[in-house]
C-alpha atoms as a PDB file:
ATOM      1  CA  UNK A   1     -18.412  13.612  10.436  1.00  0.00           C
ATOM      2  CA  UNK A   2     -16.398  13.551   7.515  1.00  0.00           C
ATOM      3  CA  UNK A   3     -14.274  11.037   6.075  1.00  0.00           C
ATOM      4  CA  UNK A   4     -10.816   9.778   5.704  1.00  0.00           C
ATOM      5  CA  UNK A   5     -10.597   8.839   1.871  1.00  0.00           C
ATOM      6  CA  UNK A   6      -8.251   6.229   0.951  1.00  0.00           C
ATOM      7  CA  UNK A   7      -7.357   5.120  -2.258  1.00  0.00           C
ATOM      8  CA  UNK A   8      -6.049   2.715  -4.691  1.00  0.00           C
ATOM      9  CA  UNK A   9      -5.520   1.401  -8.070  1.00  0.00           C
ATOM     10  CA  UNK A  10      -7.730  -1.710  -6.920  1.00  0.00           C
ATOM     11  CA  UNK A  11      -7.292  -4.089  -3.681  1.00  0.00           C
ATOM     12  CA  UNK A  12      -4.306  -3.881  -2.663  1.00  0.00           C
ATOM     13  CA  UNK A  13      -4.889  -0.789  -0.521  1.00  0.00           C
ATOM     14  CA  UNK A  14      -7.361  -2.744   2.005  1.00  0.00           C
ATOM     15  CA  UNK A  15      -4.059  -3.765   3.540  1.00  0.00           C
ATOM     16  CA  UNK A  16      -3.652  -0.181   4.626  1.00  0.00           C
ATOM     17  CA  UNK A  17      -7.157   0.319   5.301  1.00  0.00           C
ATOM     18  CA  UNK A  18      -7.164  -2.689   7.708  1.00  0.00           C
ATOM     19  CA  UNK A  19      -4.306  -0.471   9.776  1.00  0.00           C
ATOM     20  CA  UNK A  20      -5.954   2.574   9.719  1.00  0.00           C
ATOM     21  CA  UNK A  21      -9.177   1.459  10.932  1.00  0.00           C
ATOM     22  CA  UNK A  22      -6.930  -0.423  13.953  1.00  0.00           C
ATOM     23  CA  UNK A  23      -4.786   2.506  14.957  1.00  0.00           C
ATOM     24  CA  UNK A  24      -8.139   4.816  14.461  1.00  0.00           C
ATOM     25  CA  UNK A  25     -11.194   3.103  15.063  1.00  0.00           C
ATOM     26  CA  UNK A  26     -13.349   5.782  15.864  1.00  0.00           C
ATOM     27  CA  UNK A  27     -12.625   7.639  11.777  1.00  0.00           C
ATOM     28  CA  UNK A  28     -14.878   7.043   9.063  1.00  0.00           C
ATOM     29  CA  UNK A  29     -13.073   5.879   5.706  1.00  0.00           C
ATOM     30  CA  UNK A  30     -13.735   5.904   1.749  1.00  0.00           C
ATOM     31  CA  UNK A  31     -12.070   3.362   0.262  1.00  0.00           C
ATOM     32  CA  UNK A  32     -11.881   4.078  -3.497  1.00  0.00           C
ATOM     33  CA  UNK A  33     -10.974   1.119  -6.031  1.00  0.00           C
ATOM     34  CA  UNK A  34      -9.612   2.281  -9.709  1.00  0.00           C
ATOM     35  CA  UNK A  35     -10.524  -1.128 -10.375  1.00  0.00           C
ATOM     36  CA  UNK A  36     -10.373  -0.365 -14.432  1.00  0.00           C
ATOM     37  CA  UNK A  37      -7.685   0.875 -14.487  1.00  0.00           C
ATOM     38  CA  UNK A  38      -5.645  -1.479 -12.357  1.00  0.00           C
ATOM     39  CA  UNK A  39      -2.644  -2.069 -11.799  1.00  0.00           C
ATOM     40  CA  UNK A  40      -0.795   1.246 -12.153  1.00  0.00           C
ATOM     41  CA  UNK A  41       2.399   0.026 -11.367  1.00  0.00           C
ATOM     42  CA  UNK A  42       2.756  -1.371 -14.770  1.00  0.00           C
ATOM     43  CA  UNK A  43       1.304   1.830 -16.225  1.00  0.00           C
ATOM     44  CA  UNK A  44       3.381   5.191 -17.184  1.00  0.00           C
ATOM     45  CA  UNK A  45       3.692   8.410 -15.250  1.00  0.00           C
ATOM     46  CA  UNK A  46       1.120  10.448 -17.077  1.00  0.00           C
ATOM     47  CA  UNK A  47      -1.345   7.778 -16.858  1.00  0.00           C
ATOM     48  CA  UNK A  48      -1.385   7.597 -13.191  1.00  0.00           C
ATOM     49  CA  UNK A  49      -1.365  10.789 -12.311  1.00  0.00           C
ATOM     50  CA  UNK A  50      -4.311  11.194 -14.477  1.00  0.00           C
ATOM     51  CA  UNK A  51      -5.897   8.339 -12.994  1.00  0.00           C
ATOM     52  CA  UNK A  52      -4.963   9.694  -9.152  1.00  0.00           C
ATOM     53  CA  UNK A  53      -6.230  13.573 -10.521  1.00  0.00           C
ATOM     54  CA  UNK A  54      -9.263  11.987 -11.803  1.00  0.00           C
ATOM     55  CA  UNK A  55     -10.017   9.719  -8.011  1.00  0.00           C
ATOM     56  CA  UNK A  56      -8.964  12.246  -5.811  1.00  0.00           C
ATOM     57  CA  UNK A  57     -11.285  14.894  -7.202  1.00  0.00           C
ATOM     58  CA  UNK A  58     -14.015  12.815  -6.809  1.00  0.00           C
ATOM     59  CA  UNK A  59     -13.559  11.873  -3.669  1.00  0.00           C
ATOM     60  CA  UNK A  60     -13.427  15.154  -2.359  1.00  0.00           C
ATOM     61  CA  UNK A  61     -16.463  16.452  -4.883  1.00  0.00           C
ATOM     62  CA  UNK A  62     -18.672  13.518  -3.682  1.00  0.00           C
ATOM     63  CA  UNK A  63     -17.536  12.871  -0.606  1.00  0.00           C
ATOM     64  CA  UNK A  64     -16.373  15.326   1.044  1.00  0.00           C
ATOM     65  CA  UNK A  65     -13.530  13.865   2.439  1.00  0.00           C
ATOM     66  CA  UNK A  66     -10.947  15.627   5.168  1.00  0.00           C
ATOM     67  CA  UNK A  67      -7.932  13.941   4.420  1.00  0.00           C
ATOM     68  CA  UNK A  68      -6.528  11.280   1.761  1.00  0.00           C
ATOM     69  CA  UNK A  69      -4.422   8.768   1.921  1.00  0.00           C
ATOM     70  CA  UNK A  70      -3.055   7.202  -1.165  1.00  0.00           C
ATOM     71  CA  UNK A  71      -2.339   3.456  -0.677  1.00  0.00           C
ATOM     72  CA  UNK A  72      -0.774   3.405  -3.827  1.00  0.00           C
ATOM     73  CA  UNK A  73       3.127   3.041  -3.822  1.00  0.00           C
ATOM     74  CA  UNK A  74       3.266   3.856  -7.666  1.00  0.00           C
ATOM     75  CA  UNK A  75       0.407   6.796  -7.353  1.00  0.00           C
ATOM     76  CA  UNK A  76       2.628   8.189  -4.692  1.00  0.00           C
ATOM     77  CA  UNK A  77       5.686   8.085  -6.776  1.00  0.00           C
ATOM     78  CA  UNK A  78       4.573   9.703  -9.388  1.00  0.00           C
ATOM     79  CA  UNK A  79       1.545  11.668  -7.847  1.00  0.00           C
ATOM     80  CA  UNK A  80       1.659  13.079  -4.464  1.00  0.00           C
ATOM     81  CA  UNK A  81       3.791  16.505  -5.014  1.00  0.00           C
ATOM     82  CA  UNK A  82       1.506  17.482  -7.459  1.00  0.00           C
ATOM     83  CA  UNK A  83      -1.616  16.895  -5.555  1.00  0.00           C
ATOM     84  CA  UNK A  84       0.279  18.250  -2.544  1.00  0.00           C
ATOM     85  CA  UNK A  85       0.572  21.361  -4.725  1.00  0.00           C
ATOM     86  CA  UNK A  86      -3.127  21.090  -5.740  1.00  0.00           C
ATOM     87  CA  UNK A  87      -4.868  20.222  -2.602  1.00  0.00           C
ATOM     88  CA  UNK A  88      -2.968  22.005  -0.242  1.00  0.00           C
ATOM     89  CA  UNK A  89      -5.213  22.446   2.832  1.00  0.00           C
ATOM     90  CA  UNK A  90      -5.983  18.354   2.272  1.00  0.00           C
ATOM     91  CA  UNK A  91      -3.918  16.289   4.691  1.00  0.00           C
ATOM     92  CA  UNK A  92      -2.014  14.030   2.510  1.00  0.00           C
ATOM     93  CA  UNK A  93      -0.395  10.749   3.480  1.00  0.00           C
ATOM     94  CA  UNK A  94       1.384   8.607   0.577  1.00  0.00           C
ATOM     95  CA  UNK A  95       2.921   5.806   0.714  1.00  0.00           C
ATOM     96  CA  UNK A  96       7.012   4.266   0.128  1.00  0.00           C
ATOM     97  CA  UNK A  97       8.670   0.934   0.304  1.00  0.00           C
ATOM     98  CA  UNK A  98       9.530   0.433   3.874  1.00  0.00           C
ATOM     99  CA  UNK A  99      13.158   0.687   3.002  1.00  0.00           C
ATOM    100  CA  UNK A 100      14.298   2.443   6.300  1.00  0.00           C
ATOM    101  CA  UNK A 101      12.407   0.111   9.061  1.00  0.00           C
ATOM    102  CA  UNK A 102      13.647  -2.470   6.775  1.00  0.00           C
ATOM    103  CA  UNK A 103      17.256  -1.496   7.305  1.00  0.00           C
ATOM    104  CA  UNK A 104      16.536  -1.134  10.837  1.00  0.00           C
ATOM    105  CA  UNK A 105      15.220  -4.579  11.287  1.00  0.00           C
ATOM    106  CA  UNK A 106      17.715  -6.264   9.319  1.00  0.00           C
ATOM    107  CA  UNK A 107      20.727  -8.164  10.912  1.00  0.00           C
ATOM    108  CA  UNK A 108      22.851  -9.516   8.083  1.00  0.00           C
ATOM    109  CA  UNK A 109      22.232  -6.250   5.907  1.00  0.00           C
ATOM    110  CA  UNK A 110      20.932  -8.076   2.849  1.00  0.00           C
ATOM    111  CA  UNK A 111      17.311  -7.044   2.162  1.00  0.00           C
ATOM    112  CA  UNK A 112      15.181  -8.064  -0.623  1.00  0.00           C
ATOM    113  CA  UNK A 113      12.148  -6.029  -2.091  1.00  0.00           C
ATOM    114  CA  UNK A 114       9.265  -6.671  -3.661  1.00  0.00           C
ATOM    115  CA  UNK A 115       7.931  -4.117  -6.060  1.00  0.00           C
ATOM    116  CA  UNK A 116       6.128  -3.075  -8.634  1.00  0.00           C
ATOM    117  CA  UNK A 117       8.601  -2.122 -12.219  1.00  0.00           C
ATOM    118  CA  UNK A 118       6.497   1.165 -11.636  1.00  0.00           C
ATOM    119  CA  UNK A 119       7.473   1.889  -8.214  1.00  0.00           C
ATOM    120  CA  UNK A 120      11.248   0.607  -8.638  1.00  0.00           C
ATOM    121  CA  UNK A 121      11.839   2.552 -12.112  1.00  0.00           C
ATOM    122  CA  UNK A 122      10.380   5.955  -9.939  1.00  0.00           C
ATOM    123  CA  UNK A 123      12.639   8.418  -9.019  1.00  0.00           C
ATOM    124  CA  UNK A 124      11.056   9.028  -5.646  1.00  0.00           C
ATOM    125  CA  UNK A 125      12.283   5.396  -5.082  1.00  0.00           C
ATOM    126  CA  UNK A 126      15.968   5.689  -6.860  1.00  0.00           C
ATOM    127  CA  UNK A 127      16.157   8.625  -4.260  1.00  0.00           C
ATOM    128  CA  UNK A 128      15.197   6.935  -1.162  1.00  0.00           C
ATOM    129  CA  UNK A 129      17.673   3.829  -2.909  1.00  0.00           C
ATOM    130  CA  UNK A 130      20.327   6.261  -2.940  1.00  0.00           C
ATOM    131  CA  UNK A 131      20.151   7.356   0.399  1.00  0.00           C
ATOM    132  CA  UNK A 132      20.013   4.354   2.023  1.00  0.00           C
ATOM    133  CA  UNK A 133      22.480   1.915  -0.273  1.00  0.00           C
ATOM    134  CA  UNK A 134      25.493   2.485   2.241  1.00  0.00           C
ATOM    135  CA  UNK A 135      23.801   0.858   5.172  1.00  0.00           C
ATOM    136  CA  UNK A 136      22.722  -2.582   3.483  1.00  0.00           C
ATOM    137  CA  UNK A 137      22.784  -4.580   0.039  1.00  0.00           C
ATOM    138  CA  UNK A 138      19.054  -4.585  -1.565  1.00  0.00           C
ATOM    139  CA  UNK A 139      17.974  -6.796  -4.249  1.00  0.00           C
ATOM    140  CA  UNK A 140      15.053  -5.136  -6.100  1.00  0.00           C
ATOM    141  CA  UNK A 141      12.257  -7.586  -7.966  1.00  0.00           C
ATOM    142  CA  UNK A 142       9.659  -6.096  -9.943  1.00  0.00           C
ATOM    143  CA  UNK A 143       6.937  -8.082  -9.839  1.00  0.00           C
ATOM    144  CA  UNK A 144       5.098  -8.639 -12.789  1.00  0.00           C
ATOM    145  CA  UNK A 145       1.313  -9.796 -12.690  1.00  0.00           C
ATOM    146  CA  UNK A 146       1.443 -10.521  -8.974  1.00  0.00           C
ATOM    147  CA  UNK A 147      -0.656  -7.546  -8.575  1.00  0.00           C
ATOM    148  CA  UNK A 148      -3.143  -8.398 -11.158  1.00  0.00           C
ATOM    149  CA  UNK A 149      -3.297 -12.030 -10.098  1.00  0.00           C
ATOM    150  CA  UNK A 150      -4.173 -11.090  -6.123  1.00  0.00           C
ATOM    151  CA  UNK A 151      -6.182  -8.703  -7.412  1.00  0.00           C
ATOM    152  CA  UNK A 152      -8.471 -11.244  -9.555  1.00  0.00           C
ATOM    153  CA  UNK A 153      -7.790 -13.666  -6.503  1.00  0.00           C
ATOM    154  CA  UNK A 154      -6.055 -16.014  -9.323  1.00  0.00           C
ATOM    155  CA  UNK A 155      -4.330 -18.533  -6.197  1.00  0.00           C
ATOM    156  CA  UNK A 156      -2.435 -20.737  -8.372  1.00  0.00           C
ATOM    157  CA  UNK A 157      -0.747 -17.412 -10.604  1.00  0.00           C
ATOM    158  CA  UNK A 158      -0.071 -16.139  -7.300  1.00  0.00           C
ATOM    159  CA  UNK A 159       1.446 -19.165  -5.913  1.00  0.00           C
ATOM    160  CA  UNK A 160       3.631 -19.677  -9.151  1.00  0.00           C
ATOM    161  CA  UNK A 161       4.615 -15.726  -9.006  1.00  0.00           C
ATOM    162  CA  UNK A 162       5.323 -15.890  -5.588  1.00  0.00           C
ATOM    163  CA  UNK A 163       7.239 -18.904  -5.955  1.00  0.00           C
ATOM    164  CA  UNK A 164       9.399 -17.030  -8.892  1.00  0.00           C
ATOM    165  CA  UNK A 165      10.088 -13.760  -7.618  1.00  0.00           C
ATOM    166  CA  UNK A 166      11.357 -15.231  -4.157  1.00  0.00           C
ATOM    167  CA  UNK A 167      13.732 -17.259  -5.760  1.00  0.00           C
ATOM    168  CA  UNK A 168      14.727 -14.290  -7.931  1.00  0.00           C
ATOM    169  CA  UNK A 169      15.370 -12.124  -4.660  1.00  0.00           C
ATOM    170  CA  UNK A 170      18.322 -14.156  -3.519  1.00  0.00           C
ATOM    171  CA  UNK A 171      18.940 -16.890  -1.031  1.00  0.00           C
ATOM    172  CA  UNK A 172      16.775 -16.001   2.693  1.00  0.00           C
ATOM    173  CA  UNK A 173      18.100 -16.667   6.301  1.00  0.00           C
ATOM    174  CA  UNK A 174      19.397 -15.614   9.111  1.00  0.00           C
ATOM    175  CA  UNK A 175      22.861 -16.766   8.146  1.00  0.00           C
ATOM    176  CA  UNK A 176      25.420 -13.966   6.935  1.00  0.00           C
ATOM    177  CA  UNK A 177      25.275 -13.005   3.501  1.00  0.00           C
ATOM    178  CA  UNK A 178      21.236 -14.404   3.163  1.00  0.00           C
ATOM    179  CA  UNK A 179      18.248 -12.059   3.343  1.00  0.00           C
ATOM    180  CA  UNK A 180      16.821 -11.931   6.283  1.00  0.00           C
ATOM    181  CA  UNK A 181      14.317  -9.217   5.693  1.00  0.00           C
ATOM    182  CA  UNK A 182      11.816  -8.316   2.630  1.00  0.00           C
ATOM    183  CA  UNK A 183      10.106  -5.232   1.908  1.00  0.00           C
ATOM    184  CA  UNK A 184       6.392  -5.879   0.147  1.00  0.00           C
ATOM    185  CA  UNK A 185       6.189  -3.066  -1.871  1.00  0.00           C
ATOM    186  CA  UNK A 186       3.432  -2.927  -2.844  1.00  0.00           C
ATOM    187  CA  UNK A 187       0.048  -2.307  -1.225  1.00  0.00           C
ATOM    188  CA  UNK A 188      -1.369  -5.954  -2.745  1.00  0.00           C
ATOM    189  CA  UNK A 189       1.474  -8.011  -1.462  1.00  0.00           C
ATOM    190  CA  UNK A 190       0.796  -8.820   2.426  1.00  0.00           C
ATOM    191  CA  UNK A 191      -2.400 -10.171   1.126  1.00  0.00           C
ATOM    192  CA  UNK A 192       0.527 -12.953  -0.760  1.00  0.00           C
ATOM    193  CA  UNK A 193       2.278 -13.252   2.681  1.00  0.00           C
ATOM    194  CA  UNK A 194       0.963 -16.679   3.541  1.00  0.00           C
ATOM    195  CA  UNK A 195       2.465 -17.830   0.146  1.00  0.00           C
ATOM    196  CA  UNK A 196       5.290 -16.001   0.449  1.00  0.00           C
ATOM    197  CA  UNK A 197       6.338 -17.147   3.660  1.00  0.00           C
ATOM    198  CA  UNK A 198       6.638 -20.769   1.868  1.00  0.00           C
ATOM    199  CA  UNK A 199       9.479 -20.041   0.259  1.00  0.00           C
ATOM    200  CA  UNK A 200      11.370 -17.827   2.909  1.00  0.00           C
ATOM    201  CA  UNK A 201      11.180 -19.188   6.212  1.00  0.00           C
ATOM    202  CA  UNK A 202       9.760 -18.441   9.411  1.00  0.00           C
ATOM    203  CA  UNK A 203      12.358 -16.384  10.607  1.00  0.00           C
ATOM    204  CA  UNK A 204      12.483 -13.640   7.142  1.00  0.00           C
ATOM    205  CA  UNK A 205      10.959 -10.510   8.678  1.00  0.00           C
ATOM    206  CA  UNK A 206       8.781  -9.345   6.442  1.00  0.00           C
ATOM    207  CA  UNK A 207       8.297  -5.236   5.748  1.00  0.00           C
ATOM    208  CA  UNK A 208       5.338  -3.144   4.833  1.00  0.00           C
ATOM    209  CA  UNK A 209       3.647   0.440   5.314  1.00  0.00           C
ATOM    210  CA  UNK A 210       0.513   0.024   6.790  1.00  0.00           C
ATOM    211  CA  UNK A 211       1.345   0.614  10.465  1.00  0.00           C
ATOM    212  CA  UNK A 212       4.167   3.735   9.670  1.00  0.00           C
ATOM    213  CA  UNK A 213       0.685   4.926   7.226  1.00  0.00           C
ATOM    214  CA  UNK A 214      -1.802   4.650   9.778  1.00  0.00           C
ATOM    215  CA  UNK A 215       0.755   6.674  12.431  1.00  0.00           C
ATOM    216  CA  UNK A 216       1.331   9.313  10.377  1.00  0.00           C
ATOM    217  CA  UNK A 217      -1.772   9.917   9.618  1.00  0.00           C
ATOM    218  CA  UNK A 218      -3.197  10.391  13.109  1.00  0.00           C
ATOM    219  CA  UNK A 219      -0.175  12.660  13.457  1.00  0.00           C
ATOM    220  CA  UNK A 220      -1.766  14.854  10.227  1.00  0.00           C
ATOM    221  CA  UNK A 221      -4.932  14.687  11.689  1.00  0.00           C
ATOM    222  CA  UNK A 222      -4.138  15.238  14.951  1.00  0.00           C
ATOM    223  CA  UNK A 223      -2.177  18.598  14.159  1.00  0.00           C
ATOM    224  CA  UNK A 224      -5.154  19.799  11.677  1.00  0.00           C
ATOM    225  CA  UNK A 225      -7.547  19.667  14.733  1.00  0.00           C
ATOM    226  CA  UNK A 226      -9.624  16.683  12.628  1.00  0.00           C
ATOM    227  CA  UNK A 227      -9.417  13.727  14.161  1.00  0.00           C
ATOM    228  CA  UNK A 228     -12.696  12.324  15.209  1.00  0.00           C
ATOM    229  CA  UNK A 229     -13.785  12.212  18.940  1.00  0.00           C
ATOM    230  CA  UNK A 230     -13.920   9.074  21.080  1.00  0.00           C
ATOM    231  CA  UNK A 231     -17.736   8.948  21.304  1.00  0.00           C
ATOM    232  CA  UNK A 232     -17.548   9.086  16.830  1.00  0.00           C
ATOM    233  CA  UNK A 233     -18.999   5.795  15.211  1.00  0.00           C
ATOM    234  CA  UNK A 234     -15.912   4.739  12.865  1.00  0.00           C
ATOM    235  CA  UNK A 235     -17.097   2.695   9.726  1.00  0.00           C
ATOM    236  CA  UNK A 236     -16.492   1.720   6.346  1.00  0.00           C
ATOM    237  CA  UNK A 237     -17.984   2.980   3.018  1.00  0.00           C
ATOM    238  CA  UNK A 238     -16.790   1.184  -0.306  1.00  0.00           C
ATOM    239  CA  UNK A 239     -16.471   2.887  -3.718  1.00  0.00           C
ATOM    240  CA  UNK A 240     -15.080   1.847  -7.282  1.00  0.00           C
ATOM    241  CA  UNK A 241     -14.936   3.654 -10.841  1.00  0.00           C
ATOM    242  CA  UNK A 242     -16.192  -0.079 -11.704  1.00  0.00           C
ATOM    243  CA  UNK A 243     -18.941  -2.627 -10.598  1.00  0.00           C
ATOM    244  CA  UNK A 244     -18.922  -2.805  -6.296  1.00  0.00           C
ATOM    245  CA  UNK A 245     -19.359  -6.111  -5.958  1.00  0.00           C
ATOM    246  CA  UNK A 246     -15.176  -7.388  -6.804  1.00  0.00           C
ATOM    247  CA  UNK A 247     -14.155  -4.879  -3.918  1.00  0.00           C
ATOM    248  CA  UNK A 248     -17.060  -5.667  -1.496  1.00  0.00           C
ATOM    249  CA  UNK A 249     -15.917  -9.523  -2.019  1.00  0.00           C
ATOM    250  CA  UNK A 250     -12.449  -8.680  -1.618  1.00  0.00           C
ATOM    251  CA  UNK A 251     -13.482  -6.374   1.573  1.00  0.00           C
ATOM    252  CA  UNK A 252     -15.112  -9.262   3.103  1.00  0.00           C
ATOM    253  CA  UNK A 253     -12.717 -12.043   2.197  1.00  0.00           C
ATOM    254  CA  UNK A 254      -9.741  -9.745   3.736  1.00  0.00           C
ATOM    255  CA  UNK A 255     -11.022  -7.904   6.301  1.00  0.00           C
ATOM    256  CA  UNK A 256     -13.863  -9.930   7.476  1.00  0.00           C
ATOM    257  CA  UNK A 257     -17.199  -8.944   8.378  1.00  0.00           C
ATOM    258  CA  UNK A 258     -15.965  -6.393  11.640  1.00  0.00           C
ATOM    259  CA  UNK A 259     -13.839  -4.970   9.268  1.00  0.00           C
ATOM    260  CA  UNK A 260     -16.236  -4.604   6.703  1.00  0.00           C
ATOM    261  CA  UNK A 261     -18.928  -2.682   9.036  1.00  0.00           C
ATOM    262  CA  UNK A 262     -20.048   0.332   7.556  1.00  0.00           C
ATOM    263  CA  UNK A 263     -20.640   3.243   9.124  1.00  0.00           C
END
């Protein structure tokens, strides 16, 4: 059976990967780390779409793989219509900040995101911006480091980073004119939620993509005729352009051991 690849510049993407394997449990997965060459969203346009040329062909060179999903926000940006263009019998899933479920969840139209400076300064983003600035005010926070520092598991950077850009993103509530909802936009940043959340509130809603990911891509898969039957053994096989063992740690220390299980 062949795989689903999925792919990142290090981490951050096992936050989609933990929704894909829920919404299909019976797919196997790739799970590609750039690890080396992390974090792209600090990185220029020609070096990440380099780096997601360079990734994608191997993953379907030695793996096979019969769809991708890039769990990349920046890679996405500045990436997916060109592999789309490339690849295009591969079913391709990228991924955007959740601006639009965020302006659907919001009630006092003030919504805060987290971001990469790469994803925010894309123009797949200014468009999406655009489109959606007349139906709520966002405040946009690049987030410098905070990818690096979950990545490397640095707790006290991320606590001081969290603690910096959520003070940065305006005042949070339920209140009228506070935020009451905040897009992580970026693949690494649920795995900062707990940390976060100390310096929202319990009642911020917070925003990301790996449920809307995981949908659409059973919708891909489904239409391609590929999704795996119901008596298929799902299962997990890690990969890196660097040493294993920082993403099989992070695996483990995110996912746990079921979500770990290889198949």
């Amino acid at each position: 059976m062949a795989a689903i690849g999925v792919f990142d510049s290090g981490v951050g993407g096992l936050s989609v990967l933990a929704a894909l394997r829920a919404a299909l449990p019976h797919e196997r997965f790739v799970y590609f780390a750039d690890t080396p060459y992390a974090p792209y969203g600090e990185r220029g346009d020609a070096y990440v779409i380099e780096r997601t040329r360079a990734v994608t062909g191997e993953l379907i060179a030695q793996h096979g793989i019969k769809a991708l999903v890039v769990a990349c926000n920046t890679a996405t940006a500045a990436a997916i219509h060109l592999l789309r263009a490339e690849h295009p019998t591969l079913p391709l899933v990228g991924l955007e900040p959740a601006l639009k479920p965020a302006v659907a969840a919001s009630r006092t139209r003030r919504i805060a995101v987290l971001a990469t400076r790469g994803t925010l300064a894309s123009a797949k983003f200014a468009a999406l911006h655009a489109a959606l600035a007349d139906q709520a005010h966002f405040t946009l926070v690049p987030c410098d480091g905070l990818a690096r520092a979950i990545e490397v598991d640095d707790r006290a950077q991320v606590a001081s980073l969290c603690e910096r850009y959520v003070h940065q993103a305006g005042h949070f509530g339920s209140a009228d004119g506070q935020v009451d909802t905040l897009v992580l936009g970026c693949t690494h940043y649920p795995f900062a939620a707990e940390e976060l959340r100390r310096h929202t509130g319990a009642a911020v809603r917070f925003i990301d993509t790996g449920a809307p990911v995981a949908q659409q891509t059973h919708r891909l898969l489904q239409a391609a005729g590929r999704l795996a039957g119901p008596q298929a053994i799902g299962g997990v096989t890690l990969a890196s352009s660097g040493p294993l063992e920082p993403l099989q740690a992070a695996a483990l220390r995110w996912l746990g051991p079921a979500g770990l299980h290889q198949g």
